[in-house]
Protein backbone atom coordinates (compact mmCIF):
# COMPACT_ATOMS: atom_id res chain seq x y z
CA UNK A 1 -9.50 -12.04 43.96
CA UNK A 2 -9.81 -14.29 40.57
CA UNK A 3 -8.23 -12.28 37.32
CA UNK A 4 -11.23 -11.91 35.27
CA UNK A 5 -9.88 -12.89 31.52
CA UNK A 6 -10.09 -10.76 28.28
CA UNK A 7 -12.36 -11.84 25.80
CA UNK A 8 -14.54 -10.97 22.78
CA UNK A 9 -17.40 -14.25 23.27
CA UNK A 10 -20.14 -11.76 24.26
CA UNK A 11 -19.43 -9.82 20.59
CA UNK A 12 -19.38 -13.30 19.01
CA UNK A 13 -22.33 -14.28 20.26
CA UNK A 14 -24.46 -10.86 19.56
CA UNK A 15 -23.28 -10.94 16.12
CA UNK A 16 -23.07 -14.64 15.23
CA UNK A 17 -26.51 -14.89 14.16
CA UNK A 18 -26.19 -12.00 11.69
CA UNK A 19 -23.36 -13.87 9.66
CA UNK A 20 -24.19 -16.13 7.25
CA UNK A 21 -22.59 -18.29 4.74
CA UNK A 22 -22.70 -17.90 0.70
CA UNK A 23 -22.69 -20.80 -1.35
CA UNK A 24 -22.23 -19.40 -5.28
CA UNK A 25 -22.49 -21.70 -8.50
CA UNK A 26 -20.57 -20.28 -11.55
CA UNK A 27 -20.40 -21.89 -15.14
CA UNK A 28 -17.94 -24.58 -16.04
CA UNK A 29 -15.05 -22.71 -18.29
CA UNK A 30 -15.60 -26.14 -20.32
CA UNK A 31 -19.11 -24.76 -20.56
CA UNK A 32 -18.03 -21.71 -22.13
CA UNK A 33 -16.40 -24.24 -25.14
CA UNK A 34 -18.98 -24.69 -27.91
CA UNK A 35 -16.89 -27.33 -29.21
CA UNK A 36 -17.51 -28.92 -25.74
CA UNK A 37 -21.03 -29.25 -25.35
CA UNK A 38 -20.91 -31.55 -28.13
CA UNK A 39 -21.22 -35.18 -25.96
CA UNK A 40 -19.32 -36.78 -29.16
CA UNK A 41 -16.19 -34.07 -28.71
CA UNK A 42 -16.11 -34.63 -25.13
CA UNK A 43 -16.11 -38.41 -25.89
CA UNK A 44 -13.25 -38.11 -28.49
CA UNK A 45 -10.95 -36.17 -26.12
CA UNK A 46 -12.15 -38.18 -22.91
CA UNK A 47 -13.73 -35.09 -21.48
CA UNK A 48 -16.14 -36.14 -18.86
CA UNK A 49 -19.74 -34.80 -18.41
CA UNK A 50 -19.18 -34.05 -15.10
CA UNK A 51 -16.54 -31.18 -16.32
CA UNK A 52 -19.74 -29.33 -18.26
CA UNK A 53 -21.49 -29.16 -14.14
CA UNK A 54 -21.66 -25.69 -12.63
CA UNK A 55 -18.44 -25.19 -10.47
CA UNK A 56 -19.49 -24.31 -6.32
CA UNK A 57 -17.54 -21.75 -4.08
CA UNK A 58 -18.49 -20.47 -0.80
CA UNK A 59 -17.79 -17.47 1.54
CA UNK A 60 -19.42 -15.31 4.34
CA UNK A 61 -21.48 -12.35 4.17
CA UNK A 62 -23.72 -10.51 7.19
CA UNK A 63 -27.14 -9.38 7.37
CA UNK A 64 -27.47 -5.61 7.72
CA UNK A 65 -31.51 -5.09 7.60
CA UNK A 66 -33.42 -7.87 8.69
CA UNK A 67 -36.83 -6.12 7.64
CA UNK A 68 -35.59 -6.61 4.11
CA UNK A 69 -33.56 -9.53 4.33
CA UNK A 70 -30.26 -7.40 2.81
CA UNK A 71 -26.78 -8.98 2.98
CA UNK A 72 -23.05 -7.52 2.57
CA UNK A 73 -20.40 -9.67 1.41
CA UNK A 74 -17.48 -9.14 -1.11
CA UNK A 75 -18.21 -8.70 -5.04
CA UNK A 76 -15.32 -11.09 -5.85
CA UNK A 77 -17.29 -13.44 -3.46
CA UNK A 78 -20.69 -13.53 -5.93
CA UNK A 79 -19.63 -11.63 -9.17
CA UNK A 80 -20.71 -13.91 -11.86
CA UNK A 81 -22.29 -16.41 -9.95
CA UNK A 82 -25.19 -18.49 -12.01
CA UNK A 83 -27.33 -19.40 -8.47
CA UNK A 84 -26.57 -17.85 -4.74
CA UNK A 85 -27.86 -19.32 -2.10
CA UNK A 86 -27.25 -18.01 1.64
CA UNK A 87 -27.77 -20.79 4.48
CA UNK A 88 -28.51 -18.90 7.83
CA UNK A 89 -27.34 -19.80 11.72
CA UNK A 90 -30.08 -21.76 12.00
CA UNK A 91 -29.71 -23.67 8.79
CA UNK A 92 -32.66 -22.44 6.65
CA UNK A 93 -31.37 -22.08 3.06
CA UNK A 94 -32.64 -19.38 1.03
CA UNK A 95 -31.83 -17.91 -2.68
CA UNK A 96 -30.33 -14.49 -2.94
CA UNK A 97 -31.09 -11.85 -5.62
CA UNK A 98 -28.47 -9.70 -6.36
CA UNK A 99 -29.25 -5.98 -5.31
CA UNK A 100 -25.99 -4.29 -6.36
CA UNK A 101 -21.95 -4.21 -6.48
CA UNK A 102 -19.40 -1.67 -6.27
CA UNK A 103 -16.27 -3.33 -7.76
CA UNK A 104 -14.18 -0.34 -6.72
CA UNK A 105 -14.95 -1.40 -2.77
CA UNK A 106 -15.76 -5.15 -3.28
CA UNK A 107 -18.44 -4.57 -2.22
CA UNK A 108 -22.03 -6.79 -2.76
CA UNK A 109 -25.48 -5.92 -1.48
CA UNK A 110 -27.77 -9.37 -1.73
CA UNK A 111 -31.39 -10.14 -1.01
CA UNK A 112 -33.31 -12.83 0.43
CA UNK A 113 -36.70 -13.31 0.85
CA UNK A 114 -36.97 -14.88 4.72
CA UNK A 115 -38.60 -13.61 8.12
CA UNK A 116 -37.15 -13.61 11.49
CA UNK A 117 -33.40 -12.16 10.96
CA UNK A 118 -31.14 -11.04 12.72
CA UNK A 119 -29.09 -8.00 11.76
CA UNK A 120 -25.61 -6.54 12.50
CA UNK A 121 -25.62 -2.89 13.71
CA UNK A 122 -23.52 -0.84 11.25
CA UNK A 123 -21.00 1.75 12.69
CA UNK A 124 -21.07 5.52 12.22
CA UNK A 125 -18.80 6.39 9.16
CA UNK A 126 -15.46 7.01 9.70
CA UNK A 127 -15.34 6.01 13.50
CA UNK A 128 -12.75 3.30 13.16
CA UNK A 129 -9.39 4.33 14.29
CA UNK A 130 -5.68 3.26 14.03
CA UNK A 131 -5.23 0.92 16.41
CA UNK A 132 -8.37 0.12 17.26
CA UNK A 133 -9.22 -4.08 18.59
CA UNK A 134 -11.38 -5.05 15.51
CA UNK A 135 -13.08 -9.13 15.33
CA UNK A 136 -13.38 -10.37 11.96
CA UNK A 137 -16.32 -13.31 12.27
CA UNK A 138 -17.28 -15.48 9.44
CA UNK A 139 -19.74 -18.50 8.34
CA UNK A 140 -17.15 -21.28 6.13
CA UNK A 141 -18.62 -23.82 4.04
CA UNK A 142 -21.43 -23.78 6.52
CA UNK A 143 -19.96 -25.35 9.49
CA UNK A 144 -20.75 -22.31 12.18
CA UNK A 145 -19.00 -19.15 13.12
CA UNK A 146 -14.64 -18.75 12.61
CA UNK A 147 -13.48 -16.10 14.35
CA UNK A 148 -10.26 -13.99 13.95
CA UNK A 149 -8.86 -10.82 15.91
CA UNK A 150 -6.48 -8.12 15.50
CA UNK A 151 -6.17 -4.42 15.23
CA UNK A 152 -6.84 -1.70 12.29
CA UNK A 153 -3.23 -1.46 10.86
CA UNK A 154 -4.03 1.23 8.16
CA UNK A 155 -7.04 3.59 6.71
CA UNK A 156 -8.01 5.14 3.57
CA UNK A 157 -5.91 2.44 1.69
CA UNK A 158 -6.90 1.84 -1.94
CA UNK A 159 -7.17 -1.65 -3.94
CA UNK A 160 -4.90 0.81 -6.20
CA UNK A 161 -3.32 4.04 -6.05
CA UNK A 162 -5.58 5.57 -8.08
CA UNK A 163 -9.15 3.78 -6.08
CA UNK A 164 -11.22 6.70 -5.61
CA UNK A 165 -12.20 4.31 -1.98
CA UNK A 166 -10.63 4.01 1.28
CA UNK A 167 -10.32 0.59 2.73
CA UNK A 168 -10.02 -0.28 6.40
CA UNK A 169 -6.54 -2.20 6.61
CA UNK A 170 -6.33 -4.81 9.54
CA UNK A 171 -4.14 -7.90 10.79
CA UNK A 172 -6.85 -10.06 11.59
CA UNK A 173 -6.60 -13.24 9.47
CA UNK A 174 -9.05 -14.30 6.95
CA UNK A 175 -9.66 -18.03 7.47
CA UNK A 176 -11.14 -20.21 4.21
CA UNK A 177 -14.55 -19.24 3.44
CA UNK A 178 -14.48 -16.04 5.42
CA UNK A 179 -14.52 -13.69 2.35
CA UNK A 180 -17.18 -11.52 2.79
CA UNK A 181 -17.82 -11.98 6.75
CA UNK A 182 -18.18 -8.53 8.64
CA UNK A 183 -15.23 -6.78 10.10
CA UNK A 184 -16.27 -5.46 14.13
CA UNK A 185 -15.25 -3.47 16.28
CA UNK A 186 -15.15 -3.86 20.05
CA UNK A 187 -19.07 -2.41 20.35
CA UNK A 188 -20.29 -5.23 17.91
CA UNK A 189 -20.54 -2.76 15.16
CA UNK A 190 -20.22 -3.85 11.64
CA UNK A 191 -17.23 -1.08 10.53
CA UNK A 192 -16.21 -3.06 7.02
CA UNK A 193 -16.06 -6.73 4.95
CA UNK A 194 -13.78 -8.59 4.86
């Protein structure tokens, strides 16, 4: 009889085209110099132009309601972000509005405009357990799914003792880029961000 082997590629692949990847432009700190923007300071003090251009940094995020294009990612992944722009599975590239943050959770709700998505199922609240298998996916720099596994180590854990919300707390790694990307569990069911 052949040993069947464990694996979570069916979850991957139901999910995978829910997860997307954020691409977020923030202003130059030499933007923020007045003294800077002046192209005969810059000159002086051999400050190139280049160093006024908006800065890029990317992460994950998922789609949660395809009818209206909303997206969950971090806050720290987007907060104070000029331009975001989330490129899909298959490619398309679309500009996200900003629909609201909770700092507390790190958590960001984002909107694009685009037909045809597909969205992650979220959990019931509070159904994750200790010890439960949990699949952290996530979208990098736009080069297709990462995927990391592990189990829920902790919940109810605050960013600080006094955070009035309870995070999930797990040992799956967070690759580069995967800020943001959904946490699963072993139902394909979006229980937290990573």
């Amino acid at each position: 009889m052949p040993i069947s082997r464990l694996t979570v590629a069916p979850l991957v692949k139901r999910i995978s085209p829910a997860v997307v990847n954020i691409a977020v432009a923030y202003p130059s700190p030499y933007a923020q110099n007045p003294l800077l923007r002046d192209p005969y300071f810059r000159r002086h003090f051999g400050v190139p132009d280049v160093a006024l251009e908006p800065r890029l940094s990317a992460g994950s995020g998922v789609i949660v309601d395809a009818a209206r294009g909303l997206v969950l990612t971090n806050a720290h992944v987007v907060k104070d972000g000029l331009m975001i722009v989330v490129m899909l599975q298959d490619q398309r590239k679309l500009e996200a509005r900003l629909v609201g943050v909770s700092p507390d959770a790190d958590i960001a709700v984002l909107q694009i405009p685009a037909r045809n998505l597909k969205a992650a199922p979220l959990a019931s609240a509070d159904t994750a357990e200790v010890g439960d298998y949990v699949v952290a996916v996530g979208n990098p720099f736009g080069l297709g799914q990462t995927v990391t596994a592990g189990i829920v180590s902790a919940l109810g854990r605050g960013l600080t003792p006094q955070s009035p919300v309870g995070l999930i707390q797990t040992d799956a790694p967070i690759n580069p880029g995967n800020s943001g990307g959904p946490l699963i569990n072993m139902r394909g069911e979006v229980i937290g961000i990573r």
